[in-house]
Each structure stands twice: as structure tokens, then as C-alpha cells.
Protein backbone atom coordinates (compact mmCIF):
# COMPACT_ATOMS: atom_id res chain seq x y z
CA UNK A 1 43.56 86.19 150.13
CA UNK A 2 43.03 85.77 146.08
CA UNK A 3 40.78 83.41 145.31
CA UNK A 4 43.27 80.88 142.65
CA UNK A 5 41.06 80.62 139.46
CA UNK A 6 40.98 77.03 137.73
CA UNK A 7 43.16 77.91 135.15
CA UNK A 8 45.69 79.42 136.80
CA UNK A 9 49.38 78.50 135.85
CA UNK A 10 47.96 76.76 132.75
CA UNK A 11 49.01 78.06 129.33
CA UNK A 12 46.95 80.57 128.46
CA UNK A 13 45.49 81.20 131.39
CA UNK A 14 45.53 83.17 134.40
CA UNK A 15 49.19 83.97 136.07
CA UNK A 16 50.60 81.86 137.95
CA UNK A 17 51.31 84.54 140.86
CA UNK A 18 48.39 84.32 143.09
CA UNK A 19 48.37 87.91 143.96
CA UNK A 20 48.32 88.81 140.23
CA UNK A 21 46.36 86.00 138.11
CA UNK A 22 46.43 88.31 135.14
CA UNK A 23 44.44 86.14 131.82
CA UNK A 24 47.07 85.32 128.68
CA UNK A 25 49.82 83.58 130.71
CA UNK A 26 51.97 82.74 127.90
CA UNK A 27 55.52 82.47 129.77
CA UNK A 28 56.82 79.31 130.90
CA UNK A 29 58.76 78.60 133.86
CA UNK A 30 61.15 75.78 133.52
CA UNK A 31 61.39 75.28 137.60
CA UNK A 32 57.94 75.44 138.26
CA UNK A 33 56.40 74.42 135.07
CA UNK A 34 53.66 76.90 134.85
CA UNK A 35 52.76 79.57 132.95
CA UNK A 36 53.00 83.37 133.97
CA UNK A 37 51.78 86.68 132.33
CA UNK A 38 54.79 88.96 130.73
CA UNK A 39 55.18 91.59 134.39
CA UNK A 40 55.79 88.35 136.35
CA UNK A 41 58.04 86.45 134.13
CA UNK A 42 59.93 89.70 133.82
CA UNK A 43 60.26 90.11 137.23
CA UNK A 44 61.40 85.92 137.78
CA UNK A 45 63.86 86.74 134.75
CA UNK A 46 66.14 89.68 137.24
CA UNK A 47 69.66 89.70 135.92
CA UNK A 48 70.54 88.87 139.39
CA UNK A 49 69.13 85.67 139.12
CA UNK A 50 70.48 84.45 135.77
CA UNK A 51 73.63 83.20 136.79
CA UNK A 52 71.76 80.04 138.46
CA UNK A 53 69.35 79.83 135.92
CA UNK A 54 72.21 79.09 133.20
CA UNK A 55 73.49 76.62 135.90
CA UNK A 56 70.49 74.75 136.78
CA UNK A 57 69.16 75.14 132.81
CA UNK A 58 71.82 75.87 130.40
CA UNK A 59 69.50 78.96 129.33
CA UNK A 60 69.87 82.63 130.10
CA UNK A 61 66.04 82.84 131.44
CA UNK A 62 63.92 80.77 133.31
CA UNK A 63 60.59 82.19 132.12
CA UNK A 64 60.42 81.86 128.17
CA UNK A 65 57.56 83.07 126.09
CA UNK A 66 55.54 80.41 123.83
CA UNK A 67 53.58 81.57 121.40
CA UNK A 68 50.16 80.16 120.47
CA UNK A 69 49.87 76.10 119.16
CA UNK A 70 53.17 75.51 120.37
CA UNK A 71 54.00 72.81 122.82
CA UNK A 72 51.04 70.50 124.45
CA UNK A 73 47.92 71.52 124.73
């Protein structure tokens, strides 16, 4: 079992996939409202999966990247 750091989830912190907790999770998820690094939010963002996403959202992708001193920090 991974040990969850503090930051985890947090923007610009450690991924929000406890078996990966890579540092420099700049990726929003919309559902979950955390923050994941670039493999993870790739693999959240499968085509397959899109089609609710756009229902649920009104946007192609659920993970979107946000760049630093955007949003609340």
C-alpha cells in the first residue's frame, strides 16, 4: 500500500492516483476535483469515455491542464 503524501491531488502536487503520486500534478479533474500528473489524466481522458464526459460537462475531456498562477491557489 502507497503511503498518500500530503499534497496529493492538490495543484501542483503529487498525483492524485495513489499508486502513482508522481510531483507536478497540473491536470484537473472536473468529477473529482483534484489534480493529476499528464500519464494519468491521459489515461482518465480514453476516447471511450468522452461521450459522458461531454454529457455530464459540456467539454470533450474531463482532465484539463492549468498552467501555473491560474485558478485558486
Amino acid at each position: 500500500m502507497s503511503k498518500n503524501h500530503p499534497d496529493k491531488g492538490k495543484k501542483g502536487g503529487r498525483c492524485n492516483v495513489t499508486a502513482c503520486q508522481k510531483p507536478g500534478a497540473m491536470w484537473f479533474n472536473k468529477s473529482t476535483e483534484a489534480y493529476y500528473c499528464e500519464d494519468c489524466a491521459r489515461e482518465i481522458n480514453w476516447p471511450g469515455g468522452r461521450a459522458d464526459t461531454m454529457r455530464l460537462y459540456g467539454v470533450p475531456l474531463l482532465c484539463e491542464l492549468e498552467q501555473e498562477g491560474s485558478g485558486d491557489e
